[in-house]
C-alpha atoms as a PDB file:
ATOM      1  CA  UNK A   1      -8.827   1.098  15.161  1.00  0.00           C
ATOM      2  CA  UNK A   2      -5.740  -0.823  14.371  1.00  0.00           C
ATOM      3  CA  UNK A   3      -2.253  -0.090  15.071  1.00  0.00           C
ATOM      4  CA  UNK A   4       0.351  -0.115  12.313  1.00  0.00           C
ATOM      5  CA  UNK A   5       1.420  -3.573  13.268  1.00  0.00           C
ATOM      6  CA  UNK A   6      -1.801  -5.187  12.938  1.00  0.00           C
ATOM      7  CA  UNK A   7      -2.300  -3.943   9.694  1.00  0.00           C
ATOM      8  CA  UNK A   8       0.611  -4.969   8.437  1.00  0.00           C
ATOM      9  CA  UNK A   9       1.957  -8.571  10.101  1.00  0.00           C
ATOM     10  CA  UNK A  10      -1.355 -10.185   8.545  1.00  0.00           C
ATOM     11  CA  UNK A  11      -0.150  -9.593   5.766  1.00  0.00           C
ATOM     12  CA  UNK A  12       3.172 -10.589   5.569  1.00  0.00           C
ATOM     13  CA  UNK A  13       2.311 -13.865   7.242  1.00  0.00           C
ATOM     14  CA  UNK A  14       0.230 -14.543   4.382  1.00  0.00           C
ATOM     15  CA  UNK A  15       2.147 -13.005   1.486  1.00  0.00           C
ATOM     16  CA  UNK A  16       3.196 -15.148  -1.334  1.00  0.00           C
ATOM     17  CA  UNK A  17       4.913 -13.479  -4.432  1.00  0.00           C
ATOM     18  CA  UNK A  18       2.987 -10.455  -4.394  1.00  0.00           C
ATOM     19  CA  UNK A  19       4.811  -7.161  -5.220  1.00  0.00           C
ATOM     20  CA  UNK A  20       4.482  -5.010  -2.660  1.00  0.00           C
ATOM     21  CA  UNK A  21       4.204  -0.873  -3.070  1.00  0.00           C
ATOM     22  CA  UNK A  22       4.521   0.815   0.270  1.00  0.00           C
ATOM     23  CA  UNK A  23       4.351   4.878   0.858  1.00  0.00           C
ATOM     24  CA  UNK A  24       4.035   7.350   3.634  1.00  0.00           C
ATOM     25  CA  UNK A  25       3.471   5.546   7.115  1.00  0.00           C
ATOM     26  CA  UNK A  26       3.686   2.031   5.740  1.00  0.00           C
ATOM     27  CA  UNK A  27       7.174   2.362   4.435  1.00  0.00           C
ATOM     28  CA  UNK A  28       9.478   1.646   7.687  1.00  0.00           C
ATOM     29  CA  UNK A  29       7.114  -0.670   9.301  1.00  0.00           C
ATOM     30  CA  UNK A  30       6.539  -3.173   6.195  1.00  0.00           C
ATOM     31  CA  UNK A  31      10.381  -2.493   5.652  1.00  0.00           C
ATOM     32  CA  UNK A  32      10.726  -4.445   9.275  1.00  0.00           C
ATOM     33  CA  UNK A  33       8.908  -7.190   8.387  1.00  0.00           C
ATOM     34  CA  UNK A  34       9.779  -7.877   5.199  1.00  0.00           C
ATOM     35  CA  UNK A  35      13.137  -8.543   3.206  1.00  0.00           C
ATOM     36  CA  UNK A  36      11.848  -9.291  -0.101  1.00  0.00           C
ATOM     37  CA  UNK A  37      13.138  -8.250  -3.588  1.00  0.00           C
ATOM     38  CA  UNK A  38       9.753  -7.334  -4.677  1.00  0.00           C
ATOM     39  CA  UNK A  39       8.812  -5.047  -1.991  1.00  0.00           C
ATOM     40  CA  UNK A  40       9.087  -1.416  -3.536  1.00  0.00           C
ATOM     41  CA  UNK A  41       8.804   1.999  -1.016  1.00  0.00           C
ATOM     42  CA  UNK A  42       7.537   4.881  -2.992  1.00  0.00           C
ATOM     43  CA  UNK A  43       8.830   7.470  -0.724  1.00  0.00           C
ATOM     44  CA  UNK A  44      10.915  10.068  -2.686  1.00  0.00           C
ATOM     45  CA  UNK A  45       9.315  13.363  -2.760  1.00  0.00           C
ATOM     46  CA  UNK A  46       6.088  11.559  -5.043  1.00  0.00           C
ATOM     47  CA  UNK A  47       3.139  12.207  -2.203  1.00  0.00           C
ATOM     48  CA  UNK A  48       0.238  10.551  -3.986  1.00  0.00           C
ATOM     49  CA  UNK A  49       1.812   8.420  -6.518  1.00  0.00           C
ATOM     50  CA  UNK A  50       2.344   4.741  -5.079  1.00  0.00           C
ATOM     51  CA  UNK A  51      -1.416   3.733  -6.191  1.00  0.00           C
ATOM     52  CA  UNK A  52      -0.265   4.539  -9.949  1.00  0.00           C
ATOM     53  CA  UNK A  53       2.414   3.050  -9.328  1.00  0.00           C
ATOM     54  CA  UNK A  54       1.435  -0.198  -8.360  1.00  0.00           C
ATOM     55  CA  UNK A  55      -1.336   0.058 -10.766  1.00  0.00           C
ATOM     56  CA  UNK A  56       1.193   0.612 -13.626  1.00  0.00           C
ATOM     57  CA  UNK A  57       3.169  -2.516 -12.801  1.00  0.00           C
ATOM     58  CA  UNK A  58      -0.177  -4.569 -11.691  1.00  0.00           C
ATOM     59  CA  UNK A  59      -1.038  -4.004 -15.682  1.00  0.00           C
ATOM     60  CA  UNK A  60       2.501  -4.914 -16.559  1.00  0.00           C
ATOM     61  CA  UNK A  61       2.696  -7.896 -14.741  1.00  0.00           C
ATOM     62  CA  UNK A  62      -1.171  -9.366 -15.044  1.00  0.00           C
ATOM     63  CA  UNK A  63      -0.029 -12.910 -13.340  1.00  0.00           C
ATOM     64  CA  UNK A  64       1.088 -11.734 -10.381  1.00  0.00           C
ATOM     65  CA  UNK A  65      -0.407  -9.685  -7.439  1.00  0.00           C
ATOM     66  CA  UNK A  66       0.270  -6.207  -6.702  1.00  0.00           C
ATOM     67  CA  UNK A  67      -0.684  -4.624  -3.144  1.00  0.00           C
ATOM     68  CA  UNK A  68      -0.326  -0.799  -2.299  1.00  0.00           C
ATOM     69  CA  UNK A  69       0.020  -0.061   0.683  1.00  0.00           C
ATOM     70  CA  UNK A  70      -1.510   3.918   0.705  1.00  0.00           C
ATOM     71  CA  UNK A  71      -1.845   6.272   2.742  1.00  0.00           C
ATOM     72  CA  UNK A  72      -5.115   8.359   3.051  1.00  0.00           C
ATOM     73  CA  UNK A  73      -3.552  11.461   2.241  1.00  0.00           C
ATOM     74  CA  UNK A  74      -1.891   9.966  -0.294  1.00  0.00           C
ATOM     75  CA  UNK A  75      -5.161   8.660  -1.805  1.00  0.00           C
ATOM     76  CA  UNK A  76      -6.831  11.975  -1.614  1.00  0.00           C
ATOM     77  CA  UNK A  77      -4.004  13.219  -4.315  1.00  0.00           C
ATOM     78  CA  UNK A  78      -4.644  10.302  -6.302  1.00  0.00           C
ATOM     79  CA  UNK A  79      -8.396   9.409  -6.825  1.00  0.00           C
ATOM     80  CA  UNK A  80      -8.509   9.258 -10.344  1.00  0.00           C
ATOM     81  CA  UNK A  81      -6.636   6.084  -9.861  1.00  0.00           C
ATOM     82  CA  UNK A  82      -9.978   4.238  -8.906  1.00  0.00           C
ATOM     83  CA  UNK A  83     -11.227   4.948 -11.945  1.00  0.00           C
ATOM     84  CA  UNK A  84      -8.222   4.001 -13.939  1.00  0.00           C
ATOM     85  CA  UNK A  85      -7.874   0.772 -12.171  1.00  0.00           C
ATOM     86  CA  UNK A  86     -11.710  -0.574 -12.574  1.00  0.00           C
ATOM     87  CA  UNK A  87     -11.597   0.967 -16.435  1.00  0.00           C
ATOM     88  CA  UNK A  88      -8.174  -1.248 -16.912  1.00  0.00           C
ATOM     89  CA  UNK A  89      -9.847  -3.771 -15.069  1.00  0.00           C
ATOM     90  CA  UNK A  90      -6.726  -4.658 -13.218  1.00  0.00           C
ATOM     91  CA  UNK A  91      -7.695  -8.114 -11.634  1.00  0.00           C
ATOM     92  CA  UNK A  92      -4.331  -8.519  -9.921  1.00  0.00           C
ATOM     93  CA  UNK A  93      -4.572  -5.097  -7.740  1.00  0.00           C
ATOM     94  CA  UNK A  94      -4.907  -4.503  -3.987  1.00  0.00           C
ATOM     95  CA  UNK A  95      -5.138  -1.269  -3.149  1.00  0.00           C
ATOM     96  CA  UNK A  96      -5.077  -0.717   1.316  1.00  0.00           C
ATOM     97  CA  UNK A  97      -6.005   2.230   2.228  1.00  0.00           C
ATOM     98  CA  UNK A  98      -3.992   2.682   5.342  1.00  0.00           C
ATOM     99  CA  UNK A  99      -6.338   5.684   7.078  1.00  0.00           C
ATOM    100  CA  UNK A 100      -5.014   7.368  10.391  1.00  0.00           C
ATOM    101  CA  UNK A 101      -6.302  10.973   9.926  1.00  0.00           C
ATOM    102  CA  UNK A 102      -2.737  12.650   9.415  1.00  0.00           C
ATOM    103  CA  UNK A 103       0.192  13.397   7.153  1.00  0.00           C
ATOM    104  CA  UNK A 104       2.373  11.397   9.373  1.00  0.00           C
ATOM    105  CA  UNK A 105       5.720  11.437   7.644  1.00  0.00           C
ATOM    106  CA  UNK A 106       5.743  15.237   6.817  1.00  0.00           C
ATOM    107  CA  UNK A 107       4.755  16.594  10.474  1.00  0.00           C
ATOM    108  CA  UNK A 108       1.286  14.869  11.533  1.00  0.00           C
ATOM    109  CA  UNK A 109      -0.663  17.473   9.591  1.00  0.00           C
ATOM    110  CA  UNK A 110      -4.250  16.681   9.567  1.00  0.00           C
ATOM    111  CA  UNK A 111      -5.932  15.011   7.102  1.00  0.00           C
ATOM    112  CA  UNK A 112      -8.720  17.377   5.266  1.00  0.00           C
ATOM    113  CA  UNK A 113     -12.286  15.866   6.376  1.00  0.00           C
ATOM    114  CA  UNK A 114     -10.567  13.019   8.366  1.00  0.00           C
ATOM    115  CA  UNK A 115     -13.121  10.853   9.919  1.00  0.00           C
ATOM    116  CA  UNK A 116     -15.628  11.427   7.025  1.00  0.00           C
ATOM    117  CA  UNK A 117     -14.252  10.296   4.375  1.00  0.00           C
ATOM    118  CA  UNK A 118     -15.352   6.895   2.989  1.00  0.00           C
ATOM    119  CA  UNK A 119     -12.474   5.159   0.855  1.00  0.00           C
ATOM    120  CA  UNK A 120     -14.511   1.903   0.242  1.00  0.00           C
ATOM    121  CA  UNK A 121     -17.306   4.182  -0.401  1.00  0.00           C
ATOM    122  CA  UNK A 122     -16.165   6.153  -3.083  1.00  0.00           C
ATOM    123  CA  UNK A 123     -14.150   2.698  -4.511  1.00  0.00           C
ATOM    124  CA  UNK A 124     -17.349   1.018  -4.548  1.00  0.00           C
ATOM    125  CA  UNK A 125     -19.026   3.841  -6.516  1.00  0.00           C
ATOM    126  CA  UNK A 126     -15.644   4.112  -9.074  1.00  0.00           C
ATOM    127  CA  UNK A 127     -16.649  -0.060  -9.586  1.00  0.00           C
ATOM    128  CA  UNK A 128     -14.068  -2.190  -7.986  1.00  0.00           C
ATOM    129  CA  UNK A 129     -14.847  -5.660  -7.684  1.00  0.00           C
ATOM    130  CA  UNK A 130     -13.946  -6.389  -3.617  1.00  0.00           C
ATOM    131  CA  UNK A 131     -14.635  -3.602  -1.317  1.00  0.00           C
ATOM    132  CA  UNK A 132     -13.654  -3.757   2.033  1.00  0.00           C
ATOM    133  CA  UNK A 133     -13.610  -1.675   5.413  1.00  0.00           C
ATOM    134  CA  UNK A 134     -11.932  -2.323   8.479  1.00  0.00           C
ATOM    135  CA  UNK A 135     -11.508  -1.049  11.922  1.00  0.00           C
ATOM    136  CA  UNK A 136     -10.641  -3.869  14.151  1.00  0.00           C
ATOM    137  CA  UNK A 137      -7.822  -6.315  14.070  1.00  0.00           C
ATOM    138  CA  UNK A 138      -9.168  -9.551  14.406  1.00  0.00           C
ATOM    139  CA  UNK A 139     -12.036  -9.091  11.654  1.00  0.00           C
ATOM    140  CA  UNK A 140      -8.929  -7.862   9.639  1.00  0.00           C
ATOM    141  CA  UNK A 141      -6.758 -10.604  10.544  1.00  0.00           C
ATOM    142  CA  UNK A 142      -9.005 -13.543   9.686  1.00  0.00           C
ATOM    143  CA  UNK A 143      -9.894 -11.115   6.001  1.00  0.00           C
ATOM    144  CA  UNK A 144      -6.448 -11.155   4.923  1.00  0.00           C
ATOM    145  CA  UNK A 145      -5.791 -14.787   3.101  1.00  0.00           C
ATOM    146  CA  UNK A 146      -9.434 -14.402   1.431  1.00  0.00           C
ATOM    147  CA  UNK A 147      -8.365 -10.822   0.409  1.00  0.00           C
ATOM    148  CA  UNK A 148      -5.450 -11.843  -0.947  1.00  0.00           C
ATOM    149  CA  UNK A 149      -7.149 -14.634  -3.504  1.00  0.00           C
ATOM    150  CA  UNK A 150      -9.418 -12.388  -4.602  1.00  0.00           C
ATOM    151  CA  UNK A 151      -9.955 -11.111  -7.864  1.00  0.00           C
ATOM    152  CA  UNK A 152      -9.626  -7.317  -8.099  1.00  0.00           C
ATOM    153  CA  UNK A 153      -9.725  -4.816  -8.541  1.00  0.00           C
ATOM    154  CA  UNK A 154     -10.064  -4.596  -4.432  1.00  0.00           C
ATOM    155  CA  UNK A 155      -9.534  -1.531  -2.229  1.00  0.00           C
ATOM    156  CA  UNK A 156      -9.377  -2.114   1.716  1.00  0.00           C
ATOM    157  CA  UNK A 157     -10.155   1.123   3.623  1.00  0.00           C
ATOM    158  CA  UNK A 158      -8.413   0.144   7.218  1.00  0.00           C
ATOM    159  CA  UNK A 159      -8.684   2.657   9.876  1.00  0.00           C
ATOM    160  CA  UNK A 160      -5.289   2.794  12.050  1.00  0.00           C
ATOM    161  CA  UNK A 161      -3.756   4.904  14.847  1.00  0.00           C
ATOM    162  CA  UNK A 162      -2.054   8.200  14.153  1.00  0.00           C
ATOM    163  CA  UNK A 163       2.025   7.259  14.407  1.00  0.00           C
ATOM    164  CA  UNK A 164       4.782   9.679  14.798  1.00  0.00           C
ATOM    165  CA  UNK A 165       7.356   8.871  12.731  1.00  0.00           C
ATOM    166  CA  UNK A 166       9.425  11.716  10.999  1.00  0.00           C
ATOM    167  CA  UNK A 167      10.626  11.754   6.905  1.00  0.00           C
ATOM    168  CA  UNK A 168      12.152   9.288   5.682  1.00  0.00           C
ATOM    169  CA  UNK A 169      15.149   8.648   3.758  1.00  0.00           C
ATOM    170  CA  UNK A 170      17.391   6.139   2.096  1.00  0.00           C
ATOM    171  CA  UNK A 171      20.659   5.165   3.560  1.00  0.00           C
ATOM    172  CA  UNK A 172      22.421   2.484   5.928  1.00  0.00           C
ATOM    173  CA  UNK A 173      20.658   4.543   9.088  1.00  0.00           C
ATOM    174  CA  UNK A 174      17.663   3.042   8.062  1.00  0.00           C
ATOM    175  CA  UNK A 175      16.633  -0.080   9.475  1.00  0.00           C
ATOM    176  CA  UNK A 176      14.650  -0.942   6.413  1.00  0.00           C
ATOM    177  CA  UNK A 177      16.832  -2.972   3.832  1.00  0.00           C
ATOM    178  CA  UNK A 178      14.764  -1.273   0.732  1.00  0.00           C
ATOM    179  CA  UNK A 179      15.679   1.787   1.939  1.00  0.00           C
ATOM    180  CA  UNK A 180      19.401   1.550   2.112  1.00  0.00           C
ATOM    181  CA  UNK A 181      19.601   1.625  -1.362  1.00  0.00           C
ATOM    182  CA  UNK A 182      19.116   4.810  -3.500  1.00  0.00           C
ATOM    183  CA  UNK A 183      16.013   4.607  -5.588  1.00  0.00           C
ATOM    184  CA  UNK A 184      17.548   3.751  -8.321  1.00  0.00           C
ATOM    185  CA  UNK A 185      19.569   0.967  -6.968  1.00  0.00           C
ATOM    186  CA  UNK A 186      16.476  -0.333  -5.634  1.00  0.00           C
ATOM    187  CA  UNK A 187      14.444  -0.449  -8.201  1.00  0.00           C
ATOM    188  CA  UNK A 188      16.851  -2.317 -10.747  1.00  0.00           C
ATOM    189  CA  UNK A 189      16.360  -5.153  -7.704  1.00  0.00           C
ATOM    190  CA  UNK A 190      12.873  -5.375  -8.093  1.00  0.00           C
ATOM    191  CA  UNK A 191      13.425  -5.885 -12.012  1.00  0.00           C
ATOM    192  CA  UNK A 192      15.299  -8.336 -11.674  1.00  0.00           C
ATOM    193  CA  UNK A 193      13.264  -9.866  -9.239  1.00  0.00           C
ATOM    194  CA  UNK A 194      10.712  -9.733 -11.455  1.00  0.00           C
ATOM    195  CA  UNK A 195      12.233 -11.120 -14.152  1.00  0.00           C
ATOM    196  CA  UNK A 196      13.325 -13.754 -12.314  1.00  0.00           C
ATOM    197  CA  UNK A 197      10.172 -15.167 -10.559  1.00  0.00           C
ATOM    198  CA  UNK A 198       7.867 -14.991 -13.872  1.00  0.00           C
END
């Protein structure tokens, strides 16, 4: 089992220009290691949405990488997007899987058939390309520059420790730069971001 932390620092040692999509327990953490213009937290009362979202822009933008970083209860409100992505055949999409058995943002709710469910499983079965699972940090670690090259559609199913962090929302008390901006606001940075880098 991983802790937030090691999920996430491999990954922004070895992140290029990818866009980054982050949601539910990812959000704050990534937000703390990251300052870039194309990071994007889909946070605002959309529970299940940051995988089509990424996926949206990941067909939109076919040169560059997109990685979501979703939660498993997020996931579970989203599983047609497996389909969608391998029938799209979005080459440029990473979709982690970040798994700690709870609705952590909205009160640590449990996760229906936590423990059971197979993510990589049921990606594997939908078709994606690169299927991955991962429940110890080094393995994960040493994963993450080949993971990135690949050619998707990939899913990573990482298993991490419950957290306790509460909602979260968007203004200067957060430490998070993308989330001191109102959605909005945000997300005309990332276009132009975009637009720039391509």
């Amino acid at each position: 089992m991983l802790t937030i932390a090691q999920l996430l620092e491999p990954l922004a040692r070895h992140r290029t220009n990818e866009v980054v999509i982050t949601t539910m327990s990812a959000v704050r953490p990534w937000g703390l290691l990251s300052e870039s213009d194309l990071d994007f937290a889909s946070a605002d009362s959309a529970m299940g949405h940051a995988a089509d979202l990424a996926l949206g822009l990941a067909l939109a933008q076919p040169a560059r990488k997109v990685v979501c970083l979703n939660g498993d209860g997020s996931m579970l409100m989203g599983l047609g997007t497996l389909v969608t992505a391998v029938g799209s055949n979005a080459e440029n999409f990473l979709l982690v899987v970040c798994d700690n058995g709870e609705y952590e943002i909205t009160g640590n709710q449990p996760v229906a058939a936590s423990g059971r469910l197979n993510y990589a499983g049921m990606a594997d079965a939908a078709g994606f390309r690169k299927v991955c699972r991962f429940d110890e940090a080094r393995a994960w670690s040493a994963a993450v520059p080949d993971i990135l090259s690949a050619k998707g559609p990939t899913l990573v199913h990482v298993i991490t420790e419950p957290g306790t962090q509460g909602p979260i929302g968007r203004s200067f008390s957060e430490a998070a730069r993308y989330l001191q901006y109102s959605l909005s606001e945000w997300s005309e940075i990332v276009r132009m971001a975009l637009a720039e880098s391509s």
